[in-house]
PDB file of N, CA and C in Angstrom:
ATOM      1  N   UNK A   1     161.347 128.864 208.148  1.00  0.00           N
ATOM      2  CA  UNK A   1     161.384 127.448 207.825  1.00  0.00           C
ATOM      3  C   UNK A   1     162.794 126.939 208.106  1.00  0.00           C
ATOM      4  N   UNK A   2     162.849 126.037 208.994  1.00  0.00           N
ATOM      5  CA  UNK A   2     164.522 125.577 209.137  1.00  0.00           C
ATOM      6  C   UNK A   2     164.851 124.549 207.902  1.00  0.00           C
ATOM      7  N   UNK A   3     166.267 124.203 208.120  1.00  0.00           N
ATOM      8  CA  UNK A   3     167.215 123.838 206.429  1.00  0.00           C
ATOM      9  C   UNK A   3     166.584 122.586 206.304  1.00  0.00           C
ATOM     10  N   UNK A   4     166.123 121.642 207.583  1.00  0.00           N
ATOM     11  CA  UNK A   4     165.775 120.604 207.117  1.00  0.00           C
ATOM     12  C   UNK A   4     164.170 120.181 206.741  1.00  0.00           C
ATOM     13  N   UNK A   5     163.439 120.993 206.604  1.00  0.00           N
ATOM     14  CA  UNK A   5     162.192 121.542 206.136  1.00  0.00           C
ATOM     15  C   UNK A   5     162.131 121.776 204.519  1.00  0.00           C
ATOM     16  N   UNK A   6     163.058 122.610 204.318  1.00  0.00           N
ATOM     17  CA  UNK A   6     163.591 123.137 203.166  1.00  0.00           C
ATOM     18  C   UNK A   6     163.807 121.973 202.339  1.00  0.00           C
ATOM     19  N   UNK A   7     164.948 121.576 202.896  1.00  0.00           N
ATOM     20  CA  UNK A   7     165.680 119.856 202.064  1.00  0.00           C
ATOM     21  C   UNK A   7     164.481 119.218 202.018  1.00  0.00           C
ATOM     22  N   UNK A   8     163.448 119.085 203.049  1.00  0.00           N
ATOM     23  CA  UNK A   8     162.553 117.942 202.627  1.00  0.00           C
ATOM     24  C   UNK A   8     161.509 118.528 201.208  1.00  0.00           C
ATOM     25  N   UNK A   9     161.029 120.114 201.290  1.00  0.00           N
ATOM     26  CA  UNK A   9     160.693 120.626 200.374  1.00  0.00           C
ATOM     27  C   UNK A   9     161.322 119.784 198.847  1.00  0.00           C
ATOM     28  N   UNK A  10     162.296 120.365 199.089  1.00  0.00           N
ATOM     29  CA  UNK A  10     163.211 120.415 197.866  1.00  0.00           C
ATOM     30  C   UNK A  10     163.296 119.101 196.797  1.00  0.00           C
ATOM     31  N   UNK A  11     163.550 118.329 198.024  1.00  0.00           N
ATOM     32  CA  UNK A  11     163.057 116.544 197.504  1.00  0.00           C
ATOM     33  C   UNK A  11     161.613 116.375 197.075  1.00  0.00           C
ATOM     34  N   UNK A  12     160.641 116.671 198.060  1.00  0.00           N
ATOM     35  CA  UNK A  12     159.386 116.188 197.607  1.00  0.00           C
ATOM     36  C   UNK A  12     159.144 117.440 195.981  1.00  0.00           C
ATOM     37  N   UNK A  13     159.537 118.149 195.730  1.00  0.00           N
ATOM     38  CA  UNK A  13     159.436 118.711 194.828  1.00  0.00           C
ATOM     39  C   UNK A  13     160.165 118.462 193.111  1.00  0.00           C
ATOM     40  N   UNK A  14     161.599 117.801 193.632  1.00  0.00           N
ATOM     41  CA  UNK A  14     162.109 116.800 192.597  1.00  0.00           C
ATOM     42  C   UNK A  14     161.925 115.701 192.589  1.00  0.00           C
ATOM     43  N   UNK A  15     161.413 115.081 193.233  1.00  0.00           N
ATOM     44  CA  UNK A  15     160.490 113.565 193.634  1.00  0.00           C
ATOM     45  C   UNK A  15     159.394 113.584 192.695  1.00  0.00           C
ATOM     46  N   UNK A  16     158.489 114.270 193.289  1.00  0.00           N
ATOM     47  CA  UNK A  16     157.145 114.381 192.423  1.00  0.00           C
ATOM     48  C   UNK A  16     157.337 115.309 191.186  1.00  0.00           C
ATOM     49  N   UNK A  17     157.666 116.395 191.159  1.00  0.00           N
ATOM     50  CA  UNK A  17     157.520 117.081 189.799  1.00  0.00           C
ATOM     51  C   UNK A  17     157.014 118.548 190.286  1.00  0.00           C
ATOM     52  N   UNK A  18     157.521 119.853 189.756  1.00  0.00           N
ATOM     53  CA  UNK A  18     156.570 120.582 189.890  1.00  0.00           C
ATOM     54  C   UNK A  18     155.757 120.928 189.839  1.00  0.00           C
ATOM     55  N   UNK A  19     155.004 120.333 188.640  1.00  0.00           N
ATOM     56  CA  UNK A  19     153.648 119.858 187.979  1.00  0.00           C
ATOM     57  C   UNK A  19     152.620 119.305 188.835  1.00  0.00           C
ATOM     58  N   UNK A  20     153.134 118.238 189.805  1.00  0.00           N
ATOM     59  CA  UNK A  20     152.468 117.534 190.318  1.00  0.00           C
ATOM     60  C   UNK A  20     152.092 118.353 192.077  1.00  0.00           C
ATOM     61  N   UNK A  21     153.249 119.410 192.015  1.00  0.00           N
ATOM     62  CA  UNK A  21     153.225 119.833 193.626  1.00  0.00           C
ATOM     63  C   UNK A  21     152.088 121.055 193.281  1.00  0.00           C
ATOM     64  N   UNK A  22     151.971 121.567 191.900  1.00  0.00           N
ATOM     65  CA  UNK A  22     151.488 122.538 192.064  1.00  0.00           C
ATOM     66  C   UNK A  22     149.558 121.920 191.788  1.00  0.00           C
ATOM     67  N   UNK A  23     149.448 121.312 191.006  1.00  0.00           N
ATOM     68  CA  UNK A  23     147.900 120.540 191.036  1.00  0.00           C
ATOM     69  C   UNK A  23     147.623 119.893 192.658  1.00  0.00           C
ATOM     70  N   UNK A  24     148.865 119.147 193.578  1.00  0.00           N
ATOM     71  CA  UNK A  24     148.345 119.401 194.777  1.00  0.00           C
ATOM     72  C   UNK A  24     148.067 120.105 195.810  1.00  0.00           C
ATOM     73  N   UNK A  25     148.730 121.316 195.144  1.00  0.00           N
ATOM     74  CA  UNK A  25     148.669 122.485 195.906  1.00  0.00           C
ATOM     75  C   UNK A  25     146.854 123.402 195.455  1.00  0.00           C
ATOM     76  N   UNK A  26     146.742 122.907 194.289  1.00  0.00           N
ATOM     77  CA  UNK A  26     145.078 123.165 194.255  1.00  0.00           C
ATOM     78  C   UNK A  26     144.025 122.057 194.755  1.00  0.00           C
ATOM     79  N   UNK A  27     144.374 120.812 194.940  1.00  0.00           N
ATOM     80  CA  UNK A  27     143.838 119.751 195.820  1.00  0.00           C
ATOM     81  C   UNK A  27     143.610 120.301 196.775  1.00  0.00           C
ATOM     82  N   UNK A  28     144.703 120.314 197.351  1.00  0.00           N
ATOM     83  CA  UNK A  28     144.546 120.669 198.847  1.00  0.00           C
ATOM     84  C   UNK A  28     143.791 122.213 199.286  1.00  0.00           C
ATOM     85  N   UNK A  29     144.199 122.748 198.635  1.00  0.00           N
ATOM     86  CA  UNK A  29     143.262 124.181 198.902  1.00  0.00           C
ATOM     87  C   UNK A  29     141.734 124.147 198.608  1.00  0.00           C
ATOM     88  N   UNK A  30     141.833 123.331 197.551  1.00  0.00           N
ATOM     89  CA  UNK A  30     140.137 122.825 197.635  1.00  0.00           C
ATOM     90  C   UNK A  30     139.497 122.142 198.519  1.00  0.00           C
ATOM     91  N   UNK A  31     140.437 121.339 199.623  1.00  0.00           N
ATOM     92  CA  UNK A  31     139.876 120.267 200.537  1.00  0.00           C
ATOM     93  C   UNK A  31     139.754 121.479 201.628  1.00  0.00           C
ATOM     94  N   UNK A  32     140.686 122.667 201.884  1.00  0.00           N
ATOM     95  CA  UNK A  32     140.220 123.106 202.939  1.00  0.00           C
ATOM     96  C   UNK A  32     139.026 124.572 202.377  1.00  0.00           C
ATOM     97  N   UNK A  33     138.362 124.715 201.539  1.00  0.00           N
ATOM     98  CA  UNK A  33     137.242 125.772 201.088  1.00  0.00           C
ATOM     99  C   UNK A  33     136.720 124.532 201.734  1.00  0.00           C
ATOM    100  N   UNK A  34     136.085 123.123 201.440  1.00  0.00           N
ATOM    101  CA  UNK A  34     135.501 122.597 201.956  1.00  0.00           C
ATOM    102  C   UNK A  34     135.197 122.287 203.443  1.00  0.00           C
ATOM    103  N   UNK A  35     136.523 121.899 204.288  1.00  0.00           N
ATOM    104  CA  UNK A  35     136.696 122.173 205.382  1.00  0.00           C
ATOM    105  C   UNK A  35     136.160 122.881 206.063  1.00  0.00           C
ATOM    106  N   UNK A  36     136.066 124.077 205.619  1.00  0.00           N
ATOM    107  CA  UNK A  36     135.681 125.580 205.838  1.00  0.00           C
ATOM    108  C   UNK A  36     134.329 125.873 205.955  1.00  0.00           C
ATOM    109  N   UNK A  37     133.838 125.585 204.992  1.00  0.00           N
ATOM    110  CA  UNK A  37     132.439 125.265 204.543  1.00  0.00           C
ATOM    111  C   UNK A  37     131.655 124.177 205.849  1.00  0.00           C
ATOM    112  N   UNK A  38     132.109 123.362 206.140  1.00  0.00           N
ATOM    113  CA  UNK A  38     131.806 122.115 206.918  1.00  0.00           C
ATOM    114  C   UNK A  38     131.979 123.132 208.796  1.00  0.00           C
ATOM    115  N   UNK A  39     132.984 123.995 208.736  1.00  0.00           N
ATOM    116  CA  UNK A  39     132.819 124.583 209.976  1.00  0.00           C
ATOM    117  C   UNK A  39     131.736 125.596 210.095  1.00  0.00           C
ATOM    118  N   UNK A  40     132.039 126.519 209.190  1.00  0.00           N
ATOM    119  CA  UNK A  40     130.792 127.464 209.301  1.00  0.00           C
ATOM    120  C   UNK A  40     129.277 126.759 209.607  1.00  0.00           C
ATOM    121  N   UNK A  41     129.061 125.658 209.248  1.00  0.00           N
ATOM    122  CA  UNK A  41     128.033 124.643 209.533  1.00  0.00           C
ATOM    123  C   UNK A  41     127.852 124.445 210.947  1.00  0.00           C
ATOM    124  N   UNK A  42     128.501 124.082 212.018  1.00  0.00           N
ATOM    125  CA  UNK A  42     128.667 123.728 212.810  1.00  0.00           C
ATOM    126  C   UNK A  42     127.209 124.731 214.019  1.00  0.00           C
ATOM    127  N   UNK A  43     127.228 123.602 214.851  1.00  0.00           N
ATOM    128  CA  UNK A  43     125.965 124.489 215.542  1.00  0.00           C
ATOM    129  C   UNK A  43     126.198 125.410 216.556  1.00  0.00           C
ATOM    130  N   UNK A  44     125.784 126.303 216.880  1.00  0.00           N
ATOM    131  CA  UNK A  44     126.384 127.356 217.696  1.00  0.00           C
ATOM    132  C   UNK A  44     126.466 126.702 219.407  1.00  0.00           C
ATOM    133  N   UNK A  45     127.175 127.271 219.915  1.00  0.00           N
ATOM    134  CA  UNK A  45     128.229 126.754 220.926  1.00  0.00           C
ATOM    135  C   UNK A  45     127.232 125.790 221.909  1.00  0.00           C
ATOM    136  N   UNK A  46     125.465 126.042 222.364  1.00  0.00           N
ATOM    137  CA  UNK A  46     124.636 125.207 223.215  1.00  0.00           C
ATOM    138  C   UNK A  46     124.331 124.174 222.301  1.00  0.00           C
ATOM    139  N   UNK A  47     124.946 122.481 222.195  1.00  0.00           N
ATOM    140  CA  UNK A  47     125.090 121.598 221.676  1.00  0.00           C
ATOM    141  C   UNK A  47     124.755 120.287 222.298  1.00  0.00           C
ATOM    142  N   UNK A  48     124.467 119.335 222.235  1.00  0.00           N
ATOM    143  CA  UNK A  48     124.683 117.775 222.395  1.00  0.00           C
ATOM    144  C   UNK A  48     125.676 117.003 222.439  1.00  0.00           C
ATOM    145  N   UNK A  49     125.800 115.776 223.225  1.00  0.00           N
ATOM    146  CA  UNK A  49     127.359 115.164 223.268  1.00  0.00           C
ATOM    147  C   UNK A  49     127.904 115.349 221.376  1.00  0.00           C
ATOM    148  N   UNK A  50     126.415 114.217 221.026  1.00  0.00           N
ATOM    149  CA  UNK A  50     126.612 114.080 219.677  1.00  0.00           C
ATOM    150  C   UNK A  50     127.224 115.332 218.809  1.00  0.00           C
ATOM    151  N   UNK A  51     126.697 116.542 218.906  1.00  0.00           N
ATOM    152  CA  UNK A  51     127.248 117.535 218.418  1.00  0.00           C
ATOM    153  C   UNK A  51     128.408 117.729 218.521  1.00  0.00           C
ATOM    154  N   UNK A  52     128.477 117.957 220.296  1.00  0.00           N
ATOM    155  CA  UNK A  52     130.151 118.731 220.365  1.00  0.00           C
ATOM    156  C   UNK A  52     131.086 117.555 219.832  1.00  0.00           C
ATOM    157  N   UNK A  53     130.745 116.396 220.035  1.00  0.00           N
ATOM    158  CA  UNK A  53     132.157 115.337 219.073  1.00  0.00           C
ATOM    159  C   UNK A  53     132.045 115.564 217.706  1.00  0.00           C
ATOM    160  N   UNK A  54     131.336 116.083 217.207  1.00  0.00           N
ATOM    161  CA  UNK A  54     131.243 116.746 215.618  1.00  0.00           C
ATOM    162  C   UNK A  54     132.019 117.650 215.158  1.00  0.00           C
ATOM    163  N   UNK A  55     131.613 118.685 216.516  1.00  0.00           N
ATOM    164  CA  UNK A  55     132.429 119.600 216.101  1.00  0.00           C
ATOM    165  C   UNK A  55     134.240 119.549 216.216  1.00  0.00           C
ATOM    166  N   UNK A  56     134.477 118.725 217.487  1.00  0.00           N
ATOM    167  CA  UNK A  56     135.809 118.241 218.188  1.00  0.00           C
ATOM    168  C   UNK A  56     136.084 117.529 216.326  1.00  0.00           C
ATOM    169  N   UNK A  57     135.679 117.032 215.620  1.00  0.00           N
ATOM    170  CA  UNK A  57     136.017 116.508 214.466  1.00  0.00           C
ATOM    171  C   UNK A  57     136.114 117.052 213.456  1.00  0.00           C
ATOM    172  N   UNK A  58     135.050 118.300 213.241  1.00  0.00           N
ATOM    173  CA  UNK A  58     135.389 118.861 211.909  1.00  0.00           C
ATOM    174  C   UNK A  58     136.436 120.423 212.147  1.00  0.00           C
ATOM    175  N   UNK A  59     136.984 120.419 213.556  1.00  0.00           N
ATOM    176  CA  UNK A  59     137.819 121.150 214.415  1.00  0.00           C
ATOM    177  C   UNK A  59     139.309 121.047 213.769  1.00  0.00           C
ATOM    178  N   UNK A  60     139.223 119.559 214.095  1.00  0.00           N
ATOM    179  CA  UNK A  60     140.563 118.696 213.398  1.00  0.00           C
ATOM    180  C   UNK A  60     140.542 118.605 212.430  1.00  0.00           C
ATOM    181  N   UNK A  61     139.993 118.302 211.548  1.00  0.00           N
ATOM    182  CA  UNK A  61     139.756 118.534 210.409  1.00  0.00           C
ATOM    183  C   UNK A  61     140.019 119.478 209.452  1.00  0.00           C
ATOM    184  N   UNK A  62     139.647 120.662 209.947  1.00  0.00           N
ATOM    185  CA  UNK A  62     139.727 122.002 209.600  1.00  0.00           C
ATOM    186  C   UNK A  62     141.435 122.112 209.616  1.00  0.00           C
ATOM    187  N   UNK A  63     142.302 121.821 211.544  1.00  0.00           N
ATOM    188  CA  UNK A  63     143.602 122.122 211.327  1.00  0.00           C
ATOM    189  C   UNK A  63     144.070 121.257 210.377  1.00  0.00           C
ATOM    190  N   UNK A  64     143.235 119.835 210.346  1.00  0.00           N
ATOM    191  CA  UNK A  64     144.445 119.117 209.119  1.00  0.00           C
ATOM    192  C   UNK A  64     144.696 119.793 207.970  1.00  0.00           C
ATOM    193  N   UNK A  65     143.816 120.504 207.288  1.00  0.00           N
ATOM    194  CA  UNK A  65     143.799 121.088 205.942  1.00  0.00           C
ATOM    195  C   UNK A  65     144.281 122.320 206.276  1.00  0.00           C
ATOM    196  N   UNK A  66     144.195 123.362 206.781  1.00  0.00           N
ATOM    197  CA  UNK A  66     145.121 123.997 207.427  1.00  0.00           C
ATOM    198  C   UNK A  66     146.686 123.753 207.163  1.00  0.00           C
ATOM    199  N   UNK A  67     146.933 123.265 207.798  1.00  0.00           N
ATOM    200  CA  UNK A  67     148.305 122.272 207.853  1.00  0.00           C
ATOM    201  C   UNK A  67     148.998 121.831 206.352  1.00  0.00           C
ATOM    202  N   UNK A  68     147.937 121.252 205.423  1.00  0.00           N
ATOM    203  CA  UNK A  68     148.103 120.638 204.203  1.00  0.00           C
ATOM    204  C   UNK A  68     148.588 121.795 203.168  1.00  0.00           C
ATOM    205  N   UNK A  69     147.899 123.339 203.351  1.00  0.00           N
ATOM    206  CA  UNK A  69     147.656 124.207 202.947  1.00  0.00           C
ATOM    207  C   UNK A  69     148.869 124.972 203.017  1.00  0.00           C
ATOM    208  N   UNK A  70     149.208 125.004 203.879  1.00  0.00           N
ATOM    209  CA  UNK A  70     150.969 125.917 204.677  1.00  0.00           C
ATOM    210  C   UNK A  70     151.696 124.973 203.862  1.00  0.00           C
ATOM    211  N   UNK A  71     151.965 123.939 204.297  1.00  0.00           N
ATOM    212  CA  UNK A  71     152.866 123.244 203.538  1.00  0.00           C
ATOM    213  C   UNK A  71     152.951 123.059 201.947  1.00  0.00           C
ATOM    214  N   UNK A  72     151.716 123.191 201.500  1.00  0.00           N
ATOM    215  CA  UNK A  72     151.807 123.164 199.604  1.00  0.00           C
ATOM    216  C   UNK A  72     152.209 124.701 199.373  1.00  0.00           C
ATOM    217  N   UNK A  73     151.931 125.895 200.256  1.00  0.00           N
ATOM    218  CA  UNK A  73     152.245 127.046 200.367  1.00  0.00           C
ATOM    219  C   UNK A  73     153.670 127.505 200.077  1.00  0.00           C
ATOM    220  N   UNK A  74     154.420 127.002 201.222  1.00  0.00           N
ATOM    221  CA  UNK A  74     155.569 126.312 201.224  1.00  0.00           C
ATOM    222  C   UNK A  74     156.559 126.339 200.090  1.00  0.00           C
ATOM    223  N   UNK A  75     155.824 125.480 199.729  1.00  0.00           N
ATOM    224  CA  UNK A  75     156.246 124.372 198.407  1.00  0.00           C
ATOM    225  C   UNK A  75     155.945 125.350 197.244  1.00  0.00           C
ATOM    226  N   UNK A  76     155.362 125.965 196.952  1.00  0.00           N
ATOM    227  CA  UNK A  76     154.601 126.673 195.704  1.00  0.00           C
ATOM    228  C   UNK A  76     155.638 128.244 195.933  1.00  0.00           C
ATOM    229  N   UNK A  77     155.937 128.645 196.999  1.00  0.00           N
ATOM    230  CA  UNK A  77     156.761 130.306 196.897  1.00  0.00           C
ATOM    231  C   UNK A  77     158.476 129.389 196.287  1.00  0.00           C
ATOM    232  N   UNK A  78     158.196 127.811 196.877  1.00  0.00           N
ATOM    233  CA  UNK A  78     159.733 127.808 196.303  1.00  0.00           C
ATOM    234  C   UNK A  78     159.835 127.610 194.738  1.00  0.00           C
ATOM    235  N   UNK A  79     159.103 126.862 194.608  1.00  0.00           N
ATOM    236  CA  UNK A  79     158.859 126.760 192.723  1.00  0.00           C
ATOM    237  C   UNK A  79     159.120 128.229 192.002  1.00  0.00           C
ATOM    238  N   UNK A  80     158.026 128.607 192.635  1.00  0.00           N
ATOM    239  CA  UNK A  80     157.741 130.063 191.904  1.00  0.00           C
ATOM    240  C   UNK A  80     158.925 130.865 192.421  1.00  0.00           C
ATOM    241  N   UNK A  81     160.113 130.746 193.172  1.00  0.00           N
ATOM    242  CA  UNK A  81     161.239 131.715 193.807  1.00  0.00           C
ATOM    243  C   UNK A  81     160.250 133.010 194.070  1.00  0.00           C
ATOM    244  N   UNK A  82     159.419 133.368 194.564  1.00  0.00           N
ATOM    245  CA  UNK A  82     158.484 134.129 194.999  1.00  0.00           C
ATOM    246  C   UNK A  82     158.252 134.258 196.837  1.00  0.00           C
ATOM    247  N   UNK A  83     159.351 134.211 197.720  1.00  0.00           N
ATOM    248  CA  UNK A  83     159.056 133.874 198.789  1.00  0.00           C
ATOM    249  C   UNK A  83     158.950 135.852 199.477  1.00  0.00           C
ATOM    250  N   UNK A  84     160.233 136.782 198.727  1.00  0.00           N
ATOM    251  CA  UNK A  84     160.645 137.615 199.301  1.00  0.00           C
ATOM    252  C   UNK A  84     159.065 138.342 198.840  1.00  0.00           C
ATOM    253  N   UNK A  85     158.535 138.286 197.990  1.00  0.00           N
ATOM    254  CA  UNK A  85     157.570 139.313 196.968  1.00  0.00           C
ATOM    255  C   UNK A  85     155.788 138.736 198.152  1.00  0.00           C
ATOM    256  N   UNK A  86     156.175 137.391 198.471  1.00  0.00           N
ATOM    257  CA  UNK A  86     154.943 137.065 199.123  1.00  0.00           C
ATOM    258  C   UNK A  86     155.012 137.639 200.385  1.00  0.00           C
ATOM    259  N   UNK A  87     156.528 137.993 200.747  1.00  0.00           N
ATOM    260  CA  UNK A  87     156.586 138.262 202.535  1.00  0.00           C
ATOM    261  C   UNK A  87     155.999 140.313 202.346  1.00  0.00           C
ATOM    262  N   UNK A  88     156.222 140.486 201.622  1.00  0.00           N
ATOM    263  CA  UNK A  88     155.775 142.059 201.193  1.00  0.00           C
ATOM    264  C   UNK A  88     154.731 142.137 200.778  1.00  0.00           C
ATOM    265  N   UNK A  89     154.223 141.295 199.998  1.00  0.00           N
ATOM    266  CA  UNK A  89     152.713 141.355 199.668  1.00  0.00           C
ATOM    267  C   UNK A  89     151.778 141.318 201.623  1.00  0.00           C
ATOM    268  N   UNK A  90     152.096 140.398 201.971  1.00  0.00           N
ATOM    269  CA  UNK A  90     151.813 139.853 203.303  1.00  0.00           C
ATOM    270  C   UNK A  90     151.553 140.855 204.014  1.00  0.00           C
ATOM    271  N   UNK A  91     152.612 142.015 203.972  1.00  0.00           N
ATOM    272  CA  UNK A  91     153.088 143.086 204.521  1.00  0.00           C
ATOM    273  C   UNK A  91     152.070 144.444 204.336  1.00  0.00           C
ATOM    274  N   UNK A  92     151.572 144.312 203.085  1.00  0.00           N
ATOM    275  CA  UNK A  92     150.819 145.178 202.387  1.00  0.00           C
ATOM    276  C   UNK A  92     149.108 144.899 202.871  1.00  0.00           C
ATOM    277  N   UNK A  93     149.030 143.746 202.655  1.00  0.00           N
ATOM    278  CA  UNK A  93     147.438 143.163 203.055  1.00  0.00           C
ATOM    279  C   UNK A  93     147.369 143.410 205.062  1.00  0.00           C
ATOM    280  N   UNK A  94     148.138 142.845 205.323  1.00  0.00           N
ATOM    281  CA  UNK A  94     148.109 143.056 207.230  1.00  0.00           C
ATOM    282  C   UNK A  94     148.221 144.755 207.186  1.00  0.00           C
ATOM    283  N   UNK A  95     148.259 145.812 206.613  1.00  0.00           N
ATOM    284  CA  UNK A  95     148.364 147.365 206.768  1.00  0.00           C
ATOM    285  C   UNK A  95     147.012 147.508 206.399  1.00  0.00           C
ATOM    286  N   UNK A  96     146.722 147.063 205.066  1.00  0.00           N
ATOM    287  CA  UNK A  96     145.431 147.357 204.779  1.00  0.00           C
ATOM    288  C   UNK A  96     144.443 146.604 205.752  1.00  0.00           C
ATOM    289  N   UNK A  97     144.709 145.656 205.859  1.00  0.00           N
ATOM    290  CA  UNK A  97     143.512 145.490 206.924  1.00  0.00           C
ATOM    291  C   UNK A  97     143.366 145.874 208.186  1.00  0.00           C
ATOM    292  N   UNK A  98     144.309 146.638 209.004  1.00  0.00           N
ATOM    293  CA  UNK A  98     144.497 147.632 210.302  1.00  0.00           C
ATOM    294  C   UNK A  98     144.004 148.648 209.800  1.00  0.00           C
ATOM    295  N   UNK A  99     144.151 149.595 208.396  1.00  0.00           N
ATOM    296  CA  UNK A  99     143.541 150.401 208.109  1.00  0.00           C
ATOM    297  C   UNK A  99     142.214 150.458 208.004  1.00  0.00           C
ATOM    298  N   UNK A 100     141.573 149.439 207.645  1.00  0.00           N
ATOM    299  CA  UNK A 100     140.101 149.252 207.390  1.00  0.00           C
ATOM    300  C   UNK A 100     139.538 149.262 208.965  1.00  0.00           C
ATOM    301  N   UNK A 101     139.881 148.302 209.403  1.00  0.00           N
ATOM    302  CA  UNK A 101     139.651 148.127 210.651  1.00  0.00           C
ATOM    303  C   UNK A 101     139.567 149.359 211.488  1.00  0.00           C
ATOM    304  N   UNK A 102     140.445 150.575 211.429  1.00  0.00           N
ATOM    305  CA  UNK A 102     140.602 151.094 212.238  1.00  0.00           C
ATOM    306  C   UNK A 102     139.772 152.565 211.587  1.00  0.00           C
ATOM    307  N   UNK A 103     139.613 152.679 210.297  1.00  0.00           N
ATOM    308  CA  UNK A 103     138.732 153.567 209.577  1.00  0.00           C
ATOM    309  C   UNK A 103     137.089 153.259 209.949  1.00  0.00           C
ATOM    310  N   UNK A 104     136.860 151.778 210.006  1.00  0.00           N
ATOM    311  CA  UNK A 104     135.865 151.558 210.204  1.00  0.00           C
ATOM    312  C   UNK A 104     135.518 151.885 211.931  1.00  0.00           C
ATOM    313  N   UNK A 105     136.087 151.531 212.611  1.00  0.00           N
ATOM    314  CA  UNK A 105     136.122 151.917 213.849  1.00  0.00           C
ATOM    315  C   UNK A 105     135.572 153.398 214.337  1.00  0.00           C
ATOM    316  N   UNK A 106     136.772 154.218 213.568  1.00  0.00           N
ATOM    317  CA  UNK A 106     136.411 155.670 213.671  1.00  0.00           C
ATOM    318  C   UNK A 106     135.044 155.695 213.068  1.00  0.00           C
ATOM    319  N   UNK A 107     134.125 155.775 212.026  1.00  0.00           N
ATOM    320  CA  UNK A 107     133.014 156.092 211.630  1.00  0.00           C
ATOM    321  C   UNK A 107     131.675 155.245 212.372  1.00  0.00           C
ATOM    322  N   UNK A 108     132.464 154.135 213.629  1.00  0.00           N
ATOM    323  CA  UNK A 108     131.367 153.447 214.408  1.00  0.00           C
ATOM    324  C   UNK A 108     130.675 152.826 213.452  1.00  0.00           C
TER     325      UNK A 108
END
């Protein structure tokens, strides 16, 4: 994250309140389960104009909340001073899931 990312963090976080960053930080994570929900929907790839501009929409859609999500993310390791413990956690889940992956592999 560069410094002026940070600074803007930092403001919108004494601006609004931590209180308030962290209830939008469950807003927003709720808008993209929904999001989410709305793609898995989507009709498989042989479509209609009407369709594929549906999907071109709930596409965008999806990155907006996406997007909304990183950034309350963001915002929530700085509150919590939790950034170094999330980059190791991070660290731990991406091993385990090469392991699975690759256990599962071997047994076909």
């Amino acid at each position: 994250m560069t410094n002026q990312i940070r600074a803007l963090y930092e403001r919108a976080i004494a601006h609004f309140g931590e209180g308030t960053q962290l209830l939008k930080a469950m807003e927003e994570s709720g808008e993209l389960v929904q999001a989410v929900a709305k793609y898995t929907a989507l009709p498989v790839p042989a479509m209609s104009d009407a369709e594929a501009e549906h999907a071109k929409q709930t596409i965008n859609h999806l990155a907006e909340e996406i997007a909304d999500v990183r950034i309350m993310l963001d915002q929530l390791e700085m509150i919590a001073d939790c950034h170094d413990k999330v980059g190791r956690w991070k660290w731990k889940k991406i091993r385990r899931l090469r392991e699975r992956i690759e256990e599962d592999e071997a047994h076909g």
